[in-house]
Protein backbone atom coordinates (compact mmCIF):
# COMPACT_ATOMS: atom_id res chain seq x y z
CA UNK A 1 0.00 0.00 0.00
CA UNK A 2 1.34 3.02 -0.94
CA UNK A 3 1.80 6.40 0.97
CA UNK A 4 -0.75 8.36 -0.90
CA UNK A 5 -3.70 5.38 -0.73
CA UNK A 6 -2.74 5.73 3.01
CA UNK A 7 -3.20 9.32 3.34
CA UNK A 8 -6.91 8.41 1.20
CA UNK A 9 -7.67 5.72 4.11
CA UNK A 10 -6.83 8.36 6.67
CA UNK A 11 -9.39 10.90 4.81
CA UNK A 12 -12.24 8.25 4.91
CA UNK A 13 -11.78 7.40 8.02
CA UNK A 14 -11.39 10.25 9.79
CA UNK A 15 -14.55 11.68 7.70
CA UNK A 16 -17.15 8.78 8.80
CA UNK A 17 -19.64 10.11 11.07
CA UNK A 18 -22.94 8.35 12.01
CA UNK A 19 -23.35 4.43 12.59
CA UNK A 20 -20.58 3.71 10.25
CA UNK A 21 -17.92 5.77 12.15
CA UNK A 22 -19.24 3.60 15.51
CA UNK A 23 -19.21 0.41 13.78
CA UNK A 24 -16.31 0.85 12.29
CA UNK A 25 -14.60 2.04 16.26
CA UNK A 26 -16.56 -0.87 17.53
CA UNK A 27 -14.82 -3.36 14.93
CA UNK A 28 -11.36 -2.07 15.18
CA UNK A 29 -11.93 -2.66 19.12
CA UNK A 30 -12.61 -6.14 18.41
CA UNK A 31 -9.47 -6.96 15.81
CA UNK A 32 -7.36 -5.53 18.65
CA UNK A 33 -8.93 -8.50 21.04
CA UNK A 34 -7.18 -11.01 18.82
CA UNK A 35 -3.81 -10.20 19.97
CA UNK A 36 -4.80 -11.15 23.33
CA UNK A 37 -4.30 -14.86 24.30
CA UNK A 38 -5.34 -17.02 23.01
CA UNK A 39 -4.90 -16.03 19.59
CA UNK A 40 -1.66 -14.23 19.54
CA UNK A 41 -2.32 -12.35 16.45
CA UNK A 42 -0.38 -9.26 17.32
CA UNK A 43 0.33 -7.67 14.02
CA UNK A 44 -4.01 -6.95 14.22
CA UNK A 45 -2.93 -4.48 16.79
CA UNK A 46 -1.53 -2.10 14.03
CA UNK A 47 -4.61 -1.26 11.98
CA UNK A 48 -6.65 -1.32 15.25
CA UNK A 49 -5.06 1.11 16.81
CA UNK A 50 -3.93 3.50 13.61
CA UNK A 51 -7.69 3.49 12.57
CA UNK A 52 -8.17 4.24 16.00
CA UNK A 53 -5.80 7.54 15.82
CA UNK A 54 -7.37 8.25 12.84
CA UNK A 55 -11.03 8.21 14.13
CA UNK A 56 -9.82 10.69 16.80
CA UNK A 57 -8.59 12.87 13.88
CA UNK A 58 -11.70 13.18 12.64
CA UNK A 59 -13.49 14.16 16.15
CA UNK A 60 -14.93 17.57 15.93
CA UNK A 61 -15.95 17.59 19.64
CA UNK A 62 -15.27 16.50 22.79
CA UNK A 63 -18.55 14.01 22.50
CA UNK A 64 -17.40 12.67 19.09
CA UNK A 65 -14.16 11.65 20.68
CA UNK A 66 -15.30 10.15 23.74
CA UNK A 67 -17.51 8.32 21.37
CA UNK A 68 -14.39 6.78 19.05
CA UNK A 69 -12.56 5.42 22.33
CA UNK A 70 -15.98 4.49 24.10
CA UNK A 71 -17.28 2.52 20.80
CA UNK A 72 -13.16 1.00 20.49
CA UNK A 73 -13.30 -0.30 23.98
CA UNK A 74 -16.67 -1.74 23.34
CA UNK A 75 -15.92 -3.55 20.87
CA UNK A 76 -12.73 -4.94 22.56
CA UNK A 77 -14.10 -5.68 25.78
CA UNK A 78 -17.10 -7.20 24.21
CA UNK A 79 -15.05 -9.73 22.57
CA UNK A 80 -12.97 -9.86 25.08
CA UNK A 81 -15.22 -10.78 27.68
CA UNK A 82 -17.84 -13.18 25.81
CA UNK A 83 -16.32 -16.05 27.91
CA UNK A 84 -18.25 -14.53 31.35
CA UNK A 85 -21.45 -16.11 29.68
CA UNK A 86 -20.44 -19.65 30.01
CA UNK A 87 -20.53 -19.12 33.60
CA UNK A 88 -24.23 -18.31 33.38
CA UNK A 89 -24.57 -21.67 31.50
CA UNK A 90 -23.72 -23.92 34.39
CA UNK A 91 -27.28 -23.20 35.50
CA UNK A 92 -28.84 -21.63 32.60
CA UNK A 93 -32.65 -22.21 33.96
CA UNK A 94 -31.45 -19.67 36.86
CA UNK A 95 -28.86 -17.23 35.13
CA UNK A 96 -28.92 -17.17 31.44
CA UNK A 97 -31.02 -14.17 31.36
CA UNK A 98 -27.89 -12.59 33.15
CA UNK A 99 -25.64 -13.03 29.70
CA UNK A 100 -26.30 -9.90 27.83
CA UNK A 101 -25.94 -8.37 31.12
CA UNK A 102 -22.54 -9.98 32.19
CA UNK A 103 -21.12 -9.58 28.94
CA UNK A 104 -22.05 -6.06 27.08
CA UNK A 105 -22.41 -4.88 30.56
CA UNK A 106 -19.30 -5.08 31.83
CA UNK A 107 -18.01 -4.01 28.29
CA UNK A 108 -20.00 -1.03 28.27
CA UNK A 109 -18.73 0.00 31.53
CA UNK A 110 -15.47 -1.09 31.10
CA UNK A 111 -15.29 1.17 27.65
CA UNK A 112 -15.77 4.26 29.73
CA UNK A 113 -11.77 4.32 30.18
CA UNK A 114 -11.32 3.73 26.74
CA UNK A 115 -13.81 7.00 25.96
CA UNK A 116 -12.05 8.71 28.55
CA UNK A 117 -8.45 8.09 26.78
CA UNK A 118 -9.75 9.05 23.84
CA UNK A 119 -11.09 12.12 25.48
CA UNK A 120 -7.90 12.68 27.11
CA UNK A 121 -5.87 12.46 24.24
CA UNK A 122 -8.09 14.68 21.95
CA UNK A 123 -8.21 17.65 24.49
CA UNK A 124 -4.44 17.17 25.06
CA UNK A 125 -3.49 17.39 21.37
CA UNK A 126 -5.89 20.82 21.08
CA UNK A 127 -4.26 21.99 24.33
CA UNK A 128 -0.77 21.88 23.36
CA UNK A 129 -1.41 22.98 19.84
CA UNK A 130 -0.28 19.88 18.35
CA UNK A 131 -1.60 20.85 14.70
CA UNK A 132 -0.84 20.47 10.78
CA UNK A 133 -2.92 21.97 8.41
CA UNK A 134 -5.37 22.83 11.18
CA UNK A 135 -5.93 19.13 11.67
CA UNK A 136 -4.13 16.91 14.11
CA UNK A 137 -1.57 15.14 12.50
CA UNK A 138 2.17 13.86 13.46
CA UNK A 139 3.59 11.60 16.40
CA UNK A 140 2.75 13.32 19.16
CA UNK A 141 -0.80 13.05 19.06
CA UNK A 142 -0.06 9.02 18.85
CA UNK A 143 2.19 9.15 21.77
CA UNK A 144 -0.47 11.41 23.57
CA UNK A 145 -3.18 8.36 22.62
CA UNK A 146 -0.57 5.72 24.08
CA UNK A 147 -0.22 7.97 27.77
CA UNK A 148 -4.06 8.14 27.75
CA UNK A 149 -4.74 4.82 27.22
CA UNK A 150 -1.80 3.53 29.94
CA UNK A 151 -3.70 5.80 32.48
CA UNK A 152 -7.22 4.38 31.69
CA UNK A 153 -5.82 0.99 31.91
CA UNK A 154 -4.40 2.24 35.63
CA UNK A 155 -7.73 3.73 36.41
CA UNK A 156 -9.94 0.71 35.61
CA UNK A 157 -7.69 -1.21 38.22
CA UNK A 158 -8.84 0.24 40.48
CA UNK A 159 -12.02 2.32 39.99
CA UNK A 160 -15.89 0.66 41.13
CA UNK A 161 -13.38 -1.78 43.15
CA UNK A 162 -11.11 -2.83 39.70
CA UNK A 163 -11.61 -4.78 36.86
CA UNK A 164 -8.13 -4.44 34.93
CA UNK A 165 -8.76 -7.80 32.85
CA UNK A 166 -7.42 -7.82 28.99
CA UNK A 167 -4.85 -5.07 29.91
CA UNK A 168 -3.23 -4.27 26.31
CA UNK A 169 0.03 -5.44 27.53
CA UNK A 170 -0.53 -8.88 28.29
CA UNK A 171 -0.16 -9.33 24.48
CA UNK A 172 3.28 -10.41 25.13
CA UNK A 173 2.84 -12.96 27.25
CA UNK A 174 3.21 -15.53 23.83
CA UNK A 175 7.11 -13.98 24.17
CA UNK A 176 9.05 -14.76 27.56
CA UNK A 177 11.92 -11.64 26.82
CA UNK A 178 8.85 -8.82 25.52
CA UNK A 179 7.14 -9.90 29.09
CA UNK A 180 10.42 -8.73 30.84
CA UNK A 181 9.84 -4.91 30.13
CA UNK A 182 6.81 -5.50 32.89
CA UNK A 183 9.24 -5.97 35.71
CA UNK A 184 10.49 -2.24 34.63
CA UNK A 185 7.58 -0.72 33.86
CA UNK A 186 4.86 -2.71 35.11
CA UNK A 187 1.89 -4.04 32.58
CA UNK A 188 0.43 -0.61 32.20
CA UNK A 189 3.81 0.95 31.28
CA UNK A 190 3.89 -1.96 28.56
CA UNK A 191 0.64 -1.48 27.33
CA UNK A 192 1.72 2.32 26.15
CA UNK A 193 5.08 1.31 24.65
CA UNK A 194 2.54 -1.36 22.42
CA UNK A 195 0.18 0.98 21.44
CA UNK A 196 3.01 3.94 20.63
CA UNK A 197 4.05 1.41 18.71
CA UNK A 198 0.79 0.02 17.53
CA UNK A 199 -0.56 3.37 16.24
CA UNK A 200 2.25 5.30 15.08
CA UNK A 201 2.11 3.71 11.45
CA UNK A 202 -1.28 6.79 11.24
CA UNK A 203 1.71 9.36 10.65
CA UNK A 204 2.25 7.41 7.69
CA UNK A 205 -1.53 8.69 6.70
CA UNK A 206 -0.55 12.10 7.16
CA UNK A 207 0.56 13.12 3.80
CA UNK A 208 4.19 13.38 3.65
CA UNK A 209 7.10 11.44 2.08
CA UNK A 210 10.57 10.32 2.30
CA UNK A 211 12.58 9.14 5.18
CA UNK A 212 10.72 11.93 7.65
CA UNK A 213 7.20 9.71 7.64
CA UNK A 214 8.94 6.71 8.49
CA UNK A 215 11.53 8.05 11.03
CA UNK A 216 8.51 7.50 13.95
CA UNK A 217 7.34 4.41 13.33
CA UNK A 218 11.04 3.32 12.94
CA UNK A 219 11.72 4.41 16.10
CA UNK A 220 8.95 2.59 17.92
CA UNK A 221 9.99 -0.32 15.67
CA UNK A 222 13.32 0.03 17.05
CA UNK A 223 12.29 0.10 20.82
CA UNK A 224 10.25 -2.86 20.67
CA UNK A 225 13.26 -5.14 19.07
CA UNK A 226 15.46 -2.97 22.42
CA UNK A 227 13.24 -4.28 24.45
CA UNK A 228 13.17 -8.00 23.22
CA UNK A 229 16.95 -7.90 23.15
CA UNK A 230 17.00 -7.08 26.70
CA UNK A 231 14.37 -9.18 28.00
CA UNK A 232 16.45 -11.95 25.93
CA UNK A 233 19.43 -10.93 27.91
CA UNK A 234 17.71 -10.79 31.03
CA UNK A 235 16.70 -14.55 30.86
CA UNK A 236 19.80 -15.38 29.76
CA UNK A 237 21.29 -14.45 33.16
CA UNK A 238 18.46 -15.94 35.27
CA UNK A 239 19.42 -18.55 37.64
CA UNK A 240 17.48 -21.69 38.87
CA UNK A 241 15.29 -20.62 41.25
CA UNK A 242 14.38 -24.22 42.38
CA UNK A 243 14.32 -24.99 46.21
CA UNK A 244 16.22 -28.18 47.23
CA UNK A 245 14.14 -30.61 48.79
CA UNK A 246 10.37 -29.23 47.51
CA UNK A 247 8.57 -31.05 44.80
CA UNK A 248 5.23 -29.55 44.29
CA UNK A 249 2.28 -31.98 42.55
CA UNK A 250 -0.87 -29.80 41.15
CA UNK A 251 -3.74 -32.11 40.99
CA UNK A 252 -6.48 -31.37 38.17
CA UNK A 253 -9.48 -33.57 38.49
CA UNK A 254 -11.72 -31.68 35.80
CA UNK A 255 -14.76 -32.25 37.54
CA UNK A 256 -18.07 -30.95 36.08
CA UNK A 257 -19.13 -27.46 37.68
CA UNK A 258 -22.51 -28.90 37.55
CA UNK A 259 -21.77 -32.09 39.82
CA UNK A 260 -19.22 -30.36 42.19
CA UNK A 261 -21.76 -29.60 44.66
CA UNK A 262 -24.07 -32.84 44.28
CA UNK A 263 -24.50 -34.30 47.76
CA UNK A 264 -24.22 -37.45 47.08
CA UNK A 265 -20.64 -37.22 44.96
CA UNK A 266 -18.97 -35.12 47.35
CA UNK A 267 -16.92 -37.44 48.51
CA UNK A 268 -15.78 -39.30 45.72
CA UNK A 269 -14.87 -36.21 44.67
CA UNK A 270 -12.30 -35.46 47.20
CA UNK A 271 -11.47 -39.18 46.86
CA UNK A 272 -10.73 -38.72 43.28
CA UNK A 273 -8.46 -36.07 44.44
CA UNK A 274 -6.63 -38.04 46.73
CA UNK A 275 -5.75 -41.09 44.09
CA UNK A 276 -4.63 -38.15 42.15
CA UNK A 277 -2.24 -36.71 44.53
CA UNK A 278 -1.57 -40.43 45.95
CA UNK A 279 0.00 -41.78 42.40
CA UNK A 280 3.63 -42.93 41.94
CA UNK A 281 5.86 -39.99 40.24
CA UNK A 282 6.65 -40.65 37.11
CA UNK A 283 10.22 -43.09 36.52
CA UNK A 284 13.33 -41.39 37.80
CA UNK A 285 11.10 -38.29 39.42
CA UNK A 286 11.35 -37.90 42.96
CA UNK A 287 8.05 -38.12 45.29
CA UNK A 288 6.05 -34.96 46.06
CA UNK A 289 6.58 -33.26 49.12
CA UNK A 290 3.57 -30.60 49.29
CA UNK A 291 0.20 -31.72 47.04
CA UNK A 292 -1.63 -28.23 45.71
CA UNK A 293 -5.87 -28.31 45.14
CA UNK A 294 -7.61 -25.98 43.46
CA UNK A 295 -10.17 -23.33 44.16
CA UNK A 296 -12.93 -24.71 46.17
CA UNK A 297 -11.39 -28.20 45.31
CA UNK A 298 -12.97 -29.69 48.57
CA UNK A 299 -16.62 -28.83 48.18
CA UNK A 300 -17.49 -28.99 52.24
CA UNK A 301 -16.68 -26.23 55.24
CA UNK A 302 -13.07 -27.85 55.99
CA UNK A 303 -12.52 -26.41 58.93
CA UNK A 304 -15.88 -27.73 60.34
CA UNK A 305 -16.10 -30.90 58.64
CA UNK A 306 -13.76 -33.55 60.08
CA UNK A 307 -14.12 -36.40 57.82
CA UNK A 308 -13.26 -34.47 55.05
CA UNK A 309 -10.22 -33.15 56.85
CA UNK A 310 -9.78 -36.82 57.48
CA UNK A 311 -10.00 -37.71 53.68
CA UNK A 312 -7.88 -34.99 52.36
CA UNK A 313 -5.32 -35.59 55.70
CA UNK A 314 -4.78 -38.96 53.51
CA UNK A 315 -2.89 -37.41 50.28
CA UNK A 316 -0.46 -35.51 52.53
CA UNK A 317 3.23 -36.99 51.48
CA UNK A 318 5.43 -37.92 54.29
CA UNK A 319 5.80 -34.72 56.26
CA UNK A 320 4.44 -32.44 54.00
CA UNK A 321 1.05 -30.75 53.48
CA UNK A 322 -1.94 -30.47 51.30
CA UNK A 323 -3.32 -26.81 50.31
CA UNK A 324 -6.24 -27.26 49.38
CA UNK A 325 -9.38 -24.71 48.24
CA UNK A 326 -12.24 -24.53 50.09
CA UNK A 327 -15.22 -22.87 51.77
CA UNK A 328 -14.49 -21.51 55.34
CA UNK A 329 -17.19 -20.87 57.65
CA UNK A 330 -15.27 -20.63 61.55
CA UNK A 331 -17.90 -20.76 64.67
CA UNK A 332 -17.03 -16.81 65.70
CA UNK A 333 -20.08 -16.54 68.35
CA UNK A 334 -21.40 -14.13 65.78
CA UNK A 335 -23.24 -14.20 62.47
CA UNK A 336 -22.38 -16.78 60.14
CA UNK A 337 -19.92 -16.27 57.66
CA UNK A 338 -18.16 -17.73 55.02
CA UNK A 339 -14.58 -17.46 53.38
CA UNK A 340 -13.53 -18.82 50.13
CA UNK A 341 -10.19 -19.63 51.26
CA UNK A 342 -7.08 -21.76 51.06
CA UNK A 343 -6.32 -23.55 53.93
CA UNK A 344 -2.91 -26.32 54.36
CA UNK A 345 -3.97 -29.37 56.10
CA UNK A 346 -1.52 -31.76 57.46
CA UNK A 347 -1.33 -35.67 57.79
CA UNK A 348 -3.23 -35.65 60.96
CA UNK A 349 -5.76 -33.85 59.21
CA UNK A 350 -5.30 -30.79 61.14
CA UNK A 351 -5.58 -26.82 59.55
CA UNK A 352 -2.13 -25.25 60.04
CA UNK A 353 -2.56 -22.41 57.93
CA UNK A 354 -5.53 -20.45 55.91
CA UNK A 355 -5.48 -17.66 53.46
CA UNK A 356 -9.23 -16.16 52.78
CA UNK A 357 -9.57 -14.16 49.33
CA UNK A 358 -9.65 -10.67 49.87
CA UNK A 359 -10.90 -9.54 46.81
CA UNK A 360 -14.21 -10.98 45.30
CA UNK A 361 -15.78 -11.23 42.49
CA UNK A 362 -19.02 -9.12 42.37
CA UNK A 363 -22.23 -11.01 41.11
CA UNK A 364 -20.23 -14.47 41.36
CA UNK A 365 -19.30 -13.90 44.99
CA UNK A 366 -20.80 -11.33 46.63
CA UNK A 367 -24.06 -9.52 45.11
CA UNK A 368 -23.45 -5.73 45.29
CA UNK A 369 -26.43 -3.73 46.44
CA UNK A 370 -28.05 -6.55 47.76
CA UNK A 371 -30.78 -4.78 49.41
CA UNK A 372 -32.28 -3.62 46.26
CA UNK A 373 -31.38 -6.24 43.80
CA UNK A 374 -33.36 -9.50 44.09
CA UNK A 375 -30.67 -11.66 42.78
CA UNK A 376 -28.58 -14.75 43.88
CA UNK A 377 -24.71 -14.89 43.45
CA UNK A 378 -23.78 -17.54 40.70
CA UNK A 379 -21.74 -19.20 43.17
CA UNK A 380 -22.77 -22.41 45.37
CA UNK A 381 -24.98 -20.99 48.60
CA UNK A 382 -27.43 -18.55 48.76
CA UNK A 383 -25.07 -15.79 51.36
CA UNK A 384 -22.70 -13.74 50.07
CA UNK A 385 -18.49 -14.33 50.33
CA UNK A 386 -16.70 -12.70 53.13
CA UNK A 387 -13.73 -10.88 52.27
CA UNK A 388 -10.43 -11.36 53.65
CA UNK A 389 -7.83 -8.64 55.04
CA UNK A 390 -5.57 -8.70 51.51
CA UNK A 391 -2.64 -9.90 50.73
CA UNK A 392 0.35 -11.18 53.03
CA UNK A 393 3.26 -13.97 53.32
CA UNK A 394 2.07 -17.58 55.13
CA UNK A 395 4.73 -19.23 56.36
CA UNK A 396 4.56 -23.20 55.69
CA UNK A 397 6.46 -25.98 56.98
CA UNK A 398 9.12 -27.02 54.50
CA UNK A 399 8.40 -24.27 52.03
CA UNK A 400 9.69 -20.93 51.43
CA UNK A 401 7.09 -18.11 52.77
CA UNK A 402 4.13 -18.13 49.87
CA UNK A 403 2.13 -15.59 49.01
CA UNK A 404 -1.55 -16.86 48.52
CA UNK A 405 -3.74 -16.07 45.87
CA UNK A 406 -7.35 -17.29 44.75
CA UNK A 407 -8.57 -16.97 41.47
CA UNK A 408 -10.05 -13.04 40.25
CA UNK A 409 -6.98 -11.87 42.43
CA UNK A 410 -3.76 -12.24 39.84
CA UNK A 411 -5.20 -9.86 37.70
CA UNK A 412 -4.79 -7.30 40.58
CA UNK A 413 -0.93 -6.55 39.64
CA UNK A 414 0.76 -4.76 43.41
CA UNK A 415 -1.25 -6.32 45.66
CA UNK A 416 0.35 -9.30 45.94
CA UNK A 417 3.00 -7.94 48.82
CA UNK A 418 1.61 -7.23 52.09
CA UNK A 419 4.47 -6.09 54.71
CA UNK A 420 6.33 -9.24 54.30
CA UNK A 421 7.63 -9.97 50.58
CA UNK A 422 7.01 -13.84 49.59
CA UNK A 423 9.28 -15.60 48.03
CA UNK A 424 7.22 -16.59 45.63
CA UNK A 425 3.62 -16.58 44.42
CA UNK A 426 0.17 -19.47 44.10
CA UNK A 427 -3.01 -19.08 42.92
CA UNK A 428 -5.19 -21.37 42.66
CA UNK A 429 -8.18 -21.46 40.58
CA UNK A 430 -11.50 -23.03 38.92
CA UNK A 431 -11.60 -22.21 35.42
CA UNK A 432 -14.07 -24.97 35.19
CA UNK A 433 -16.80 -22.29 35.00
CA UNK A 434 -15.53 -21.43 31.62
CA UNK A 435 -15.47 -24.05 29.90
CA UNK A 436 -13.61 -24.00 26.75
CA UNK A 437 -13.07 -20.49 26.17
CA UNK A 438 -10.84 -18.08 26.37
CA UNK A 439 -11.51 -17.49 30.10
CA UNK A 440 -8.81 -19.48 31.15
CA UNK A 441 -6.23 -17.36 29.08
């Protein structure tokens, strides 16, 4: 494609107005979701997010604007986040009405930081004069677009208690050296260096020639292979960060969502587990010394229920413990409350540690505004999750001091260090909600 039919595509786009300028915001949002695991088709996010600069080019208000990043971020998150549905599905006489909800919902709401970015980045190019040919052209309004969209991306992890899921820069997670670049700059920081780099291909729209169009996008071209070449290096000089004498088995049973909670297979549930954890190593491996559950793996209150203690006490190796996932509900004296927690059971089938998730998953765990919305939580039970006090290091015997995590909570990047620094990080999950989608990703 040649320079001038670029600067034509520019025109065009940047002229739409009407449905075809929000489809057309709405559609690029949705190519851009394709980069995201598990598809791994990066080189999508370059017309994305230069059709993207160019739709802001064409704004002639502050609405208009809001609109291109709001209709963008729709489209991506909608894509993005079709997986929540299958969730409803588990028990789809009681919550598939809840789909269009769940899913263009939490887009919608999650594409007001895209429509503020846009916002942000349109007012900031007016604001600092950043014109040519009294229309916005060049790299700094691309570079602008990158900074606004890094601090939507900060804002939505936090903001109506966080959602930061899909965060541009966990496109690199299909290359071990690009991921590096987070440990300087954190995800966020990541996410702008990919869309700079992403979008700056519009100055090529702009209407000039020679070695001056191309200069920006070589740049950005430049960083990203910078970047690579030092996360490369960085692995390189990595050491083994194996502990002598811990050999951790994860045990998987891919039991049915439906059929976790069944009465009547409860147990042979957990006793599926333990054969699992209980089955000679593989030829030449050594034994396991700590056996890891999942979320909720042990569908009873463990710390009330002794025969299940007593089942799960049976897949502890020699000396070493089981952590498995589970509900929590302690006798406090007070009202009754219940934890989704992790909790590390010995061989006498005792509780010597517990980590309760702190931060919960609204709808699925905890219904927000309960008092005026007549709904149940998708989750097992008919009460609402307690929370837990956050993050924090539980010490184990024979481990190194973990740092606990359960499920919604990795996507919460700096929360995972309380006062004491782990030494290293678990989270357990059940992705068995999801089916097979993307949710897992």
């Amino acid at each position: 494609m040649t320079l001038p039919s670029l600067s034509t595509w520019r025109r065009r786009v940047a002229g739409m107005r009407g449905w075809r300028r929000r489809g057309l915001a709405a559609g690029l949002g949705a190519l851009a979701c394709l980069a995201l695991p598990p598809a791994h088709v990066l080189p999508v996010l370059v017309p994305a997010f230069t059709g993207l600069v160019w739709l802001l080019d064409g704004a002639t208000d502050r609405r208009a604007a809001f609109g291109a990043g709001w209709w963008f971020g729709f489209g991506y998150f909608s894509l993005g986040f079709y997986w929540i549905g299958a969730a409803m599905l588990v028990e789809a006489e009681k919550f598939a009405w809840m789909i269009p909800f769940a899913v263009f919902g939490v887009a919608g709401v999650e594409a007001l930081f895209t429509g503020l970015a846009g916002l942000a980045a349109w007012m900031a190019v007016r604001a600092l004069g950043v014109l040519g040919g009294g229309a916005p052209t060049g790299p700094a309004r691309v570079l602008l677009l990158a900074a606004a969209w890094g601090a939507g991306e900060w804002l939505r992890s936090w903001a109506f208690t966080g959602f930061p899921w899909n965060p541009v820069g966990a496109v690199w997670v299909v290359s071990d050296a690009m991921a590096q670049v987070a440990a300087l700059v954190g995800v966020y920081g990541l996410g702008m260096v990919t869309v700079a780099a992403a979008a700056m291909p519009a100055v090529l729209g702009d209407g000039g020639a020679g070695r001056r169009s191309w200069g920006p996008v070589a740049v950005m071209a430049g960083l990203l292979v910078l970047a690579w070449g030092g996360g490369a290096l960085r692995l390189a000089g990595a050491t083994d960060a194996t502990v002598p004498g811990v050999r951790l088995r994860l045990v998987q049973p891919d039991i049915p969502q439906r059929l976790k909670w069944q009465a009547d297979l409860r147990a042979g549930h957990i006793r599926r587990q333990v054969d699992m954890s209980l089955a000679p190593p593989a030829d030449g491996d050594p034994a396991p010394t700590h056996v890891i559950w999942g979320e909720t793996m042990v569908p009873a209150f463990l710390d009330r229920d002794e025969s299940a203690r007593a089942l799960v006490a049976q897949a502890v190796p020699p000396g070493g413990l089981v952590l498995a996932g589970a509900p929590r509900a302690p006798d406090t004296g007070g009202p009754f409350r219940v934890w989704n927690s992790l909790l590390a059971v010995d061989g006498a089938g005792r509780v010597v540690a517990t980590y309760d998730k702190a931060h919960l998953v609204p709808f699925g765990e905890y219904v927000p505004f309960r008092s005026i919305l007549p709904i149940d939580k998708i989750t097992a039970g008919r009460g609402d999750f307690s929370a837990g006090p956050g993050p924090r290091a539980v010490d184990l015997p024979g481990l190194p001091p973990v740092g606990p995590q359960i499920c919604y909570e990795i996507i919460f990047p700096g929360r995972v260090v309380g006062d004491r620094r782990p030494a290293w990080l678990l989270n357990i999950t059940n992705d068995s909600w999801f089916g097979r989608t993307a949710g897992p990703y």
